[in-house]
C-alpha atoms as a PDB file:
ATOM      1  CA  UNK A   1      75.041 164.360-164.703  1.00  0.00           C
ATOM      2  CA  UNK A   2      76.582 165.519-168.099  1.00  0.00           C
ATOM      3  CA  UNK A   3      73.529 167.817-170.227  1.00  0.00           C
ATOM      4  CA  UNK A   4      73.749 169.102-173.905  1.00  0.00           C
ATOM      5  CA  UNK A   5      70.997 171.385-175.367  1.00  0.00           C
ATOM      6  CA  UNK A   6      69.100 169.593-177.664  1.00  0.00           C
ATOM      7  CA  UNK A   7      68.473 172.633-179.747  1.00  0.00           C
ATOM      8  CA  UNK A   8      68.744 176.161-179.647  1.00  0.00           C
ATOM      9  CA  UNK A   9      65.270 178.217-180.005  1.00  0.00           C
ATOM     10  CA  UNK A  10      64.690 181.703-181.198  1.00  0.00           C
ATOM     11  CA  UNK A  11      61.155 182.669-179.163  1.00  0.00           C
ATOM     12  CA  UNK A  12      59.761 185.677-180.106  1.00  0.00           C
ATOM     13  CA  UNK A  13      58.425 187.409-176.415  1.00  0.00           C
ATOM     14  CA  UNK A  14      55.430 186.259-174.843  1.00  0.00           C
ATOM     15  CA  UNK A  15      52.820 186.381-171.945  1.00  0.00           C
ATOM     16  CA  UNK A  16      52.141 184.213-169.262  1.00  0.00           C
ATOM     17  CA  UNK A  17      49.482 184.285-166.602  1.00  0.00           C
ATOM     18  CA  UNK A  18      49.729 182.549-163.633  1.00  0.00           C
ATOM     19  CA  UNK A  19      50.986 182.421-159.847  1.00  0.00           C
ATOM     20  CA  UNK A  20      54.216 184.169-158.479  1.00  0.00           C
ATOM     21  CA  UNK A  21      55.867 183.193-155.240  1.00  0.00           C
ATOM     22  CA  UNK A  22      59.060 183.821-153.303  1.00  0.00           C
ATOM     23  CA  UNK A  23      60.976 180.891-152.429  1.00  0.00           C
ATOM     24  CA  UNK A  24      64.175 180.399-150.235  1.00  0.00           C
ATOM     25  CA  UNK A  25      66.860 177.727-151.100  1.00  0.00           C
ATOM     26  CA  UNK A  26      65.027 176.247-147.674  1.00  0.00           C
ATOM     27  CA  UNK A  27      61.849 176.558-149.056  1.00  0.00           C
ATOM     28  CA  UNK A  28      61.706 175.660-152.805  1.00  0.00           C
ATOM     29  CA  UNK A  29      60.647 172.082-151.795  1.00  0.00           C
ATOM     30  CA  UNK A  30      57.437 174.001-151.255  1.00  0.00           C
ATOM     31  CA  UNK A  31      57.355 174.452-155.403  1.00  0.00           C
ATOM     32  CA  UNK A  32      54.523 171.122-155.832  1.00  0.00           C
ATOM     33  CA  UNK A  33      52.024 172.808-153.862  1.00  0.00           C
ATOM     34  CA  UNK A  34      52.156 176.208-156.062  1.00  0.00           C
ATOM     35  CA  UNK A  35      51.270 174.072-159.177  1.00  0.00           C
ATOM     36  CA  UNK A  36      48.502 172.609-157.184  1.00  0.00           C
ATOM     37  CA  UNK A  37      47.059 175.555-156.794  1.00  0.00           C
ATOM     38  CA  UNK A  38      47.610 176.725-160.320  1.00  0.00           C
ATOM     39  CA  UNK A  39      45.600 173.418-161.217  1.00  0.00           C
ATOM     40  CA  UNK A  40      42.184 174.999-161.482  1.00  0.00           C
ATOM     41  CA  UNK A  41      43.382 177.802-163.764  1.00  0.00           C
ATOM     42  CA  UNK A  42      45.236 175.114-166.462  1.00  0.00           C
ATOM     43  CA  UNK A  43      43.131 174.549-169.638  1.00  0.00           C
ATOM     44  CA  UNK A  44      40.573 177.602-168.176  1.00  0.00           C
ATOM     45  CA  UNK A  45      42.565 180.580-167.941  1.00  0.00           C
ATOM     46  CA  UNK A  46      41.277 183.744-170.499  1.00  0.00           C
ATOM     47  CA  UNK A  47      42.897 183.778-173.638  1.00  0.00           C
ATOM     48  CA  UNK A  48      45.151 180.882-172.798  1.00  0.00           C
ATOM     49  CA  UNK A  49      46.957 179.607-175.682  1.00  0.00           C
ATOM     50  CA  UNK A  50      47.934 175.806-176.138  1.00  0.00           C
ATOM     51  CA  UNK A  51      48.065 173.394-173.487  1.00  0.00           C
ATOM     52  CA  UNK A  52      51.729 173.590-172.431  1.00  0.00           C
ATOM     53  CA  UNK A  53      52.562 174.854-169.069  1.00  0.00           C
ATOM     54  CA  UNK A  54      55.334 177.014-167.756  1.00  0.00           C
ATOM     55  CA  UNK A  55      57.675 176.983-164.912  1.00  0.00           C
ATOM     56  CA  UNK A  56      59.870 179.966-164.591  1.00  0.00           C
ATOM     57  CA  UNK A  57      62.679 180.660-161.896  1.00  0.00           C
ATOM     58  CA  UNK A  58      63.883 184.478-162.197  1.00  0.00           C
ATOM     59  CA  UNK A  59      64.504 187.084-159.776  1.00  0.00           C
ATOM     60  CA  UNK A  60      67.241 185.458-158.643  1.00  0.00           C
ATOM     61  CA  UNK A  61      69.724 186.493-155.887  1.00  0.00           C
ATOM     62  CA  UNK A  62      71.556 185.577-152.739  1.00  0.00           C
ATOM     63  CA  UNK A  63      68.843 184.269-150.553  1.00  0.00           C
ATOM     64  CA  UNK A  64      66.925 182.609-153.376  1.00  0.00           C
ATOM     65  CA  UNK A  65      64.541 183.386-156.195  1.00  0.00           C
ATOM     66  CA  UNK A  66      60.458 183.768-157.458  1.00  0.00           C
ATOM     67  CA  UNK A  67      58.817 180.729-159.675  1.00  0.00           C
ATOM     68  CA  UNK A  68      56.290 181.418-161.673  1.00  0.00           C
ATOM     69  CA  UNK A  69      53.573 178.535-162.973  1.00  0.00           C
ATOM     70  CA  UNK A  70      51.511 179.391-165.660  1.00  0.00           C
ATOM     71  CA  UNK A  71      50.551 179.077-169.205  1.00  0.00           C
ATOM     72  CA  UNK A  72      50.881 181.340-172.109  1.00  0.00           C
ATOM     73  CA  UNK A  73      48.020 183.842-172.923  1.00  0.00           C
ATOM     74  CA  UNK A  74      47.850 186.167-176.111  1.00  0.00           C
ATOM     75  CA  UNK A  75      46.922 189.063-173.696  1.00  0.00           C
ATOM     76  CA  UNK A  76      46.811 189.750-169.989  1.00  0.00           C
ATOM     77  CA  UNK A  77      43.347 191.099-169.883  1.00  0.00           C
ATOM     78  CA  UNK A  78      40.349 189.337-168.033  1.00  0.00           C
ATOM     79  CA  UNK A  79      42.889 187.559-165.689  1.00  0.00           C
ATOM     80  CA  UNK A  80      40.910 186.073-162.901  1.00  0.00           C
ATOM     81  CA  UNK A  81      41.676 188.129-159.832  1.00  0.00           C
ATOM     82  CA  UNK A  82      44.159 185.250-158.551  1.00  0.00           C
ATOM     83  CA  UNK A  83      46.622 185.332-161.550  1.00  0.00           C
ATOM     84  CA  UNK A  84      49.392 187.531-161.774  1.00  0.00           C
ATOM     85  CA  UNK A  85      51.086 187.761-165.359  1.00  0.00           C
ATOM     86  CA  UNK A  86      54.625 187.389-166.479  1.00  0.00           C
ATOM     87  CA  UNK A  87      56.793 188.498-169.582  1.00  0.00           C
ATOM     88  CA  UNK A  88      58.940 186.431-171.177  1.00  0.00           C
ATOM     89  CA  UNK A  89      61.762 188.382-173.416  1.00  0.00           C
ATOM     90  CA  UNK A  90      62.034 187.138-176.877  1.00  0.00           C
ATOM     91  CA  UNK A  91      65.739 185.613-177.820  1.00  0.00           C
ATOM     92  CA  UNK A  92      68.086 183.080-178.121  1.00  0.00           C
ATOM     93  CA  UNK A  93      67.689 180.152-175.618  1.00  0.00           C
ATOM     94  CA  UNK A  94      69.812 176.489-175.206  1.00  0.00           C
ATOM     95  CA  UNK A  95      67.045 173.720-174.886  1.00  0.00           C
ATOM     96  CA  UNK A  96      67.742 170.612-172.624  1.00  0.00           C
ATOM     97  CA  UNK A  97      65.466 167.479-172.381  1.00  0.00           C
ATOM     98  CA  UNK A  98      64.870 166.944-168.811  1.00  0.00           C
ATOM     99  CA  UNK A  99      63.689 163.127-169.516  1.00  0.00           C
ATOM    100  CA  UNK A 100      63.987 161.524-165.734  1.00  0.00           C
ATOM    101  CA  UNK A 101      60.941 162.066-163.299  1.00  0.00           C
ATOM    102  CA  UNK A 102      59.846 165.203-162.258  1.00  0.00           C
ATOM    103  CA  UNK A 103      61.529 164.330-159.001  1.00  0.00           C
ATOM    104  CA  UNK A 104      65.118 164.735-160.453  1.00  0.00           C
ATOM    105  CA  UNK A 105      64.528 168.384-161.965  1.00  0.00           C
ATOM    106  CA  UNK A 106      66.954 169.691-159.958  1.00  0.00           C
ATOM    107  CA  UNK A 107      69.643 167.660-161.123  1.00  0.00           C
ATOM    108  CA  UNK A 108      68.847 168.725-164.883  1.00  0.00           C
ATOM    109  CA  UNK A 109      68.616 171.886-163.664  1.00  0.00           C
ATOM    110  CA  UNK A 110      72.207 172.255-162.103  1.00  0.00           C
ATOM    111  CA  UNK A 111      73.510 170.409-165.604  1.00  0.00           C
ATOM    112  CA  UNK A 112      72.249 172.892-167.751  1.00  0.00           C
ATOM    113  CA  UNK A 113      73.689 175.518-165.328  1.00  0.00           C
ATOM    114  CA  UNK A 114      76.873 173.479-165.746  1.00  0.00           C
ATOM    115  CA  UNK A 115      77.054 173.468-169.571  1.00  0.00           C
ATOM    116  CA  UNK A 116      76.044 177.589-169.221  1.00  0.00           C
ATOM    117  CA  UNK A 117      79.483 177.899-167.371  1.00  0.00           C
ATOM    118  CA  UNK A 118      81.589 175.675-169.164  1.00  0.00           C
ATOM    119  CA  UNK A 119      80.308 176.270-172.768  1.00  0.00           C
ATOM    120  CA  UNK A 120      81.542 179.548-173.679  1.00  0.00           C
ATOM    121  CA  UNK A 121      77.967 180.920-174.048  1.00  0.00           C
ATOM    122  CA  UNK A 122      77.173 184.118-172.050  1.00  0.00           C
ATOM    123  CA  UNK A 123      73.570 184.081-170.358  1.00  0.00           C
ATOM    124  CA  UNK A 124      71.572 186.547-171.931  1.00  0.00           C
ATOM    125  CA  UNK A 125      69.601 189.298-169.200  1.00  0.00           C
ATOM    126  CA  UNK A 126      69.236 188.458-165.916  1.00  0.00           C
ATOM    127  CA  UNK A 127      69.545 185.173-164.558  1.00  0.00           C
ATOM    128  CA  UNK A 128      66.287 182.696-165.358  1.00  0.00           C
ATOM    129  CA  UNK A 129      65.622 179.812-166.425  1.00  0.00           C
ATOM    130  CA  UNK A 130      62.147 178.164-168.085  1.00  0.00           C
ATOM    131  CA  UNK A 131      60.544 174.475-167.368  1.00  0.00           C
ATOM    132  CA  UNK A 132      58.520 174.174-170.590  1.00  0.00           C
ATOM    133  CA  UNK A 133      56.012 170.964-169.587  1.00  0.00           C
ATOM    134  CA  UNK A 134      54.852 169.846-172.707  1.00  0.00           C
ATOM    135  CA  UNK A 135      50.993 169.005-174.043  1.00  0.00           C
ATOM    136  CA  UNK A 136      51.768 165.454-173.085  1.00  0.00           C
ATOM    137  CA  UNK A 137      53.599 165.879-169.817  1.00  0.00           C
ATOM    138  CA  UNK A 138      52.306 164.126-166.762  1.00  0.00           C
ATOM    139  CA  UNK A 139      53.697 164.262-163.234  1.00  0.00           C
ATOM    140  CA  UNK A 140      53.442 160.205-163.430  1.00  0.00           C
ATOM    141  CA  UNK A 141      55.712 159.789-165.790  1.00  0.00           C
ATOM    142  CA  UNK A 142      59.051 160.364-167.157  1.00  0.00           C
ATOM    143  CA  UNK A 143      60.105 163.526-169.441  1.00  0.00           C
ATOM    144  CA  UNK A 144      58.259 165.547-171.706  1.00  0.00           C
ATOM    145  CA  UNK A 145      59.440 168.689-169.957  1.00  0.00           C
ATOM    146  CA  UNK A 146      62.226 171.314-171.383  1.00  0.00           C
ATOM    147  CA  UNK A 147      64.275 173.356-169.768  1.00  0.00           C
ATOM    148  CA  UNK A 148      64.905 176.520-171.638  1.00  0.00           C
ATOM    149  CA  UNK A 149      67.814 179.099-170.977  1.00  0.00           C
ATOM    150  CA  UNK A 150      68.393 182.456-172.492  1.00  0.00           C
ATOM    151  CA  UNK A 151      71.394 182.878-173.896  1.00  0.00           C
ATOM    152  CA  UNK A 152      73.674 185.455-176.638  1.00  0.00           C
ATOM    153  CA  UNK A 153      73.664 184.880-179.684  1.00  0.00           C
END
């Protein structure tokens, strides 16, 4: 699978609030039932801004990484007790449509990995990547997710 950026985005920083968890490359299959438990908390999390939702892989190393689903809150205060928040660094990042099912993210994932190697573009910080779902994204259907990578300017 060949994947361009569709754009390139400068984001100023921003919260999230939502679950952490560990994963192995064994265990990352395990990834559906964290967002089912983040469920409750979309559209009624404290101070929660928009309706998008977030997916974020960082703390990356050898044996695998932590994903984080939640959704973007102007502050971290009043969390319930079960959320854990998450900053996102402002900067550049390369956009990519991920428009197959939810199924195939992986494969989007590993192309826009792809075009970070090949393109000449250094990855900015540590290694991480973003699944932006979109206000009309449903798991039933096909696209409206973005997959967002920091990168230098």
């Amino acid at each position: 699978m060949t994947l361009q950026p569709i754009r390139f985005e400068t984001a100023a920083p921003f919260a999230l609030a939502g679950l952490n968890q560990s994963y192995s490359f064994a265990t990352m299959n395990d990834i559906p039932e964290q967002w089912d438990r983040m469920q409750p908390y979309l559209g009624t999390t404290p101070n929660q801004i928009g309706k998008r939702s977030y997916g974020v892989c960082h703390n990356m190393h050898s044996g695998g990484f932590d994903y984080f689903a939640g959704v973007q809150v102007a502050n971290i205060n009043a969390l319930p007790p079960a959320l854990a928040a998450l900053s996102i660094p402002g900067g550049l990042y390369a956009v990519f449509a991920h428009t197959g099912p939810i199924t195939a993210i992986r494969d989007s994932i590993d192309a826009a990995w792809t075009w970070l190697k090949t393109s000449g573009r250094q990855p900015a910080g540590p290694a991480m990547h973003m699944e932006v779902y979109l206000e009309d994204w449903a798991h039933d259907k096909d696209g409206n997710l973005e997959l967002w990578t920091p990168v230098k300017p």
